[in-house]
C-alpha atoms as a PDB file:
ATOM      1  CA  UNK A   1      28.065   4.481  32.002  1.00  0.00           C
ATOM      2  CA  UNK A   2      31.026   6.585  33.910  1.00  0.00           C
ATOM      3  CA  UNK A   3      31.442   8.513  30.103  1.00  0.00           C
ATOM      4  CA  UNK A   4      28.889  11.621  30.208  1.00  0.00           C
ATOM      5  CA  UNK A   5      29.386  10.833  26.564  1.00  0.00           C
ATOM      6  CA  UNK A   6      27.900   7.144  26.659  1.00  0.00           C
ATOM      7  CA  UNK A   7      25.187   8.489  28.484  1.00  0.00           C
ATOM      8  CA  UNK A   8      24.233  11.217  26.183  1.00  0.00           C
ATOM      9  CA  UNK A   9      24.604   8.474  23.152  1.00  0.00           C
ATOM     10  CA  UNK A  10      22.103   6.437  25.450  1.00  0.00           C
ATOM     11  CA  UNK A  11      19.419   8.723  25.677  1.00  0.00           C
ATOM     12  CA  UNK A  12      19.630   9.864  22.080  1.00  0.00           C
ATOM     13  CA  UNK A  13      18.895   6.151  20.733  1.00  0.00           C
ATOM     14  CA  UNK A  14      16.198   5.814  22.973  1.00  0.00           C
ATOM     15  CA  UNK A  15      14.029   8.853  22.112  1.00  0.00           C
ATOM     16  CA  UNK A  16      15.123   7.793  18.596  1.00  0.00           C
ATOM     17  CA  UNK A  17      13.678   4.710  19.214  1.00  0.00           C
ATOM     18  CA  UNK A  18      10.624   6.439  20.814  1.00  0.00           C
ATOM     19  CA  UNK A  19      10.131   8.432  17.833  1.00  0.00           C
ATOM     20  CA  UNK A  20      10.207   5.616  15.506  1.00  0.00           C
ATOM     21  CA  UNK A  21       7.474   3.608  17.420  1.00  0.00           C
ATOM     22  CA  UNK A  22       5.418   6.967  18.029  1.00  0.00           C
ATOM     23  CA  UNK A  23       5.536   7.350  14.039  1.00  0.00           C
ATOM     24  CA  UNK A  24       4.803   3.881  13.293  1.00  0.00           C
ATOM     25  CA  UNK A  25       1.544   3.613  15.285  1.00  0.00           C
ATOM     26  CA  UNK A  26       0.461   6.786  14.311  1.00  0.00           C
ATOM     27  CA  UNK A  27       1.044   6.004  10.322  1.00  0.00           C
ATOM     28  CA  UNK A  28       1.989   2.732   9.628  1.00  0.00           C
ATOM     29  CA  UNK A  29       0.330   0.735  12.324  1.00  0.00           C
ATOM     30  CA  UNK A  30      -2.240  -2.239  10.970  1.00  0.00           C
ATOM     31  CA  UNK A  31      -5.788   0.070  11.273  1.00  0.00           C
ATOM     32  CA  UNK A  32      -3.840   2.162   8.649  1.00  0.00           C
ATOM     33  CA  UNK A  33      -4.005  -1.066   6.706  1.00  0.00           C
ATOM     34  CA  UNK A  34      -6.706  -1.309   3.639  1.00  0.00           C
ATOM     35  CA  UNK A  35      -8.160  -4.792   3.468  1.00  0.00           C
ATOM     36  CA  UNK A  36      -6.538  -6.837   0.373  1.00  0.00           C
ATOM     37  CA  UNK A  37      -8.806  -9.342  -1.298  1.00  0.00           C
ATOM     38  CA  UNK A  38      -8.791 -10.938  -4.704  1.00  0.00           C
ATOM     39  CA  UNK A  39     -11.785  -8.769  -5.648  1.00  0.00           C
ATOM     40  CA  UNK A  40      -9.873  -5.025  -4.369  1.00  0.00           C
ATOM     41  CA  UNK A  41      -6.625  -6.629  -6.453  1.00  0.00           C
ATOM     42  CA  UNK A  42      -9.282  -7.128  -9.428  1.00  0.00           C
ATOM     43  CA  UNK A  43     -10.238  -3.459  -9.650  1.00  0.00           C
ATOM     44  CA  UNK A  44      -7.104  -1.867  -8.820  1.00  0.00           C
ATOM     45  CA  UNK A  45      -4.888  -3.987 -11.350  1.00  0.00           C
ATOM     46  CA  UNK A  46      -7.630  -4.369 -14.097  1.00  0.00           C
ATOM     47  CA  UNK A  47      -9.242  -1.168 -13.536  1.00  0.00           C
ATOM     48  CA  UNK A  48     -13.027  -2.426 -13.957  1.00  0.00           C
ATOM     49  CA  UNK A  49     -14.558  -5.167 -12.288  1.00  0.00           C
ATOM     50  CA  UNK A  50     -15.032  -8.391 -14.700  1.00  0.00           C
ATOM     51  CA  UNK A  51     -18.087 -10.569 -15.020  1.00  0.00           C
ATOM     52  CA  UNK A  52     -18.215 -14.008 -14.370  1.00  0.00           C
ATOM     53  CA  UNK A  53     -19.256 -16.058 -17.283  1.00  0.00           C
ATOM     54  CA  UNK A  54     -22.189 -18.811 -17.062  1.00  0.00           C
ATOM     55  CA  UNK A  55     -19.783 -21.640 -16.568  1.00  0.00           C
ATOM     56  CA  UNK A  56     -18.204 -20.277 -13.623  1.00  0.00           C
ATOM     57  CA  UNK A  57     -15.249 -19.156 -15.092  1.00  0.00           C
ATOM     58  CA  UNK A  58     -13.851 -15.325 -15.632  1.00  0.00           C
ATOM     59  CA  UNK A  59     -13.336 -14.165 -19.196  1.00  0.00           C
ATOM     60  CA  UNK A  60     -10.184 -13.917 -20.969  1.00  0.00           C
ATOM     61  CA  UNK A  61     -10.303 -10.715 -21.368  1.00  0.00           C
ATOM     62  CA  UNK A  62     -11.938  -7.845 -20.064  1.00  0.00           C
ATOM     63  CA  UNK A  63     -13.299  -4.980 -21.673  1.00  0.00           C
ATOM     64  CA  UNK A  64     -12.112  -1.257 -20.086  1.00  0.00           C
ATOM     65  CA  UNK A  65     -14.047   1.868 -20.555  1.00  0.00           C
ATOM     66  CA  UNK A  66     -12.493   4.166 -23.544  1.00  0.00           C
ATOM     67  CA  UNK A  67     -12.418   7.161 -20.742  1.00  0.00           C
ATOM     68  CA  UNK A  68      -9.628   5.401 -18.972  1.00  0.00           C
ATOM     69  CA  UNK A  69      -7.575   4.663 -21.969  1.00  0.00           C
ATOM     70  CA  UNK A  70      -4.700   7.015 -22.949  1.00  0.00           C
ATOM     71  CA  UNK A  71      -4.439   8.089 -26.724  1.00  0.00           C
ATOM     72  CA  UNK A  72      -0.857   8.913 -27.562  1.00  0.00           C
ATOM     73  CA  UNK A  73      -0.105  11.321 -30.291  1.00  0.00           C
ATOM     74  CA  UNK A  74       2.845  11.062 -32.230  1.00  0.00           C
ATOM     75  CA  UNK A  75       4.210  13.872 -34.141  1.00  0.00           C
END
């Protein structure tokens, strides 16, 4: 690296590269991770957790509070 160019280019891309593993441990690194299980899916995509029915199996469908439904007014 004779080119005081190159070597500027150089040292740019690595603190670049320093600055994008500095901001991935500090925010996307895996203890910024939430734990995903069937049950977490459950609530977050059905809103309410569901009750398992005597034979084993979940119901077809689930009833949801009337506090989280939307009522949309047309005029």
């Amino acid at each position: 690296m004779r080119h005081p160019l190159a070597r500027d280019i150089a040292v740019v891309l690595v603190v670049k590269v320093v600055a994008l593993a500095a901001l991935y441990i500090a925010f996307f690194g895996p203890h910024h991770r939430p734990e995903v299980t069937p049950q977490t899916m459950e609530r977050a995509i059905l809103g309410a957790a569901t009750t398992i029915m005597p034979d084993g199996q979940p119901p077809m469908f689930t009833t949801r509070s009337t506090e989280s439904r939307r009522t949309v007014h047309h005029v």
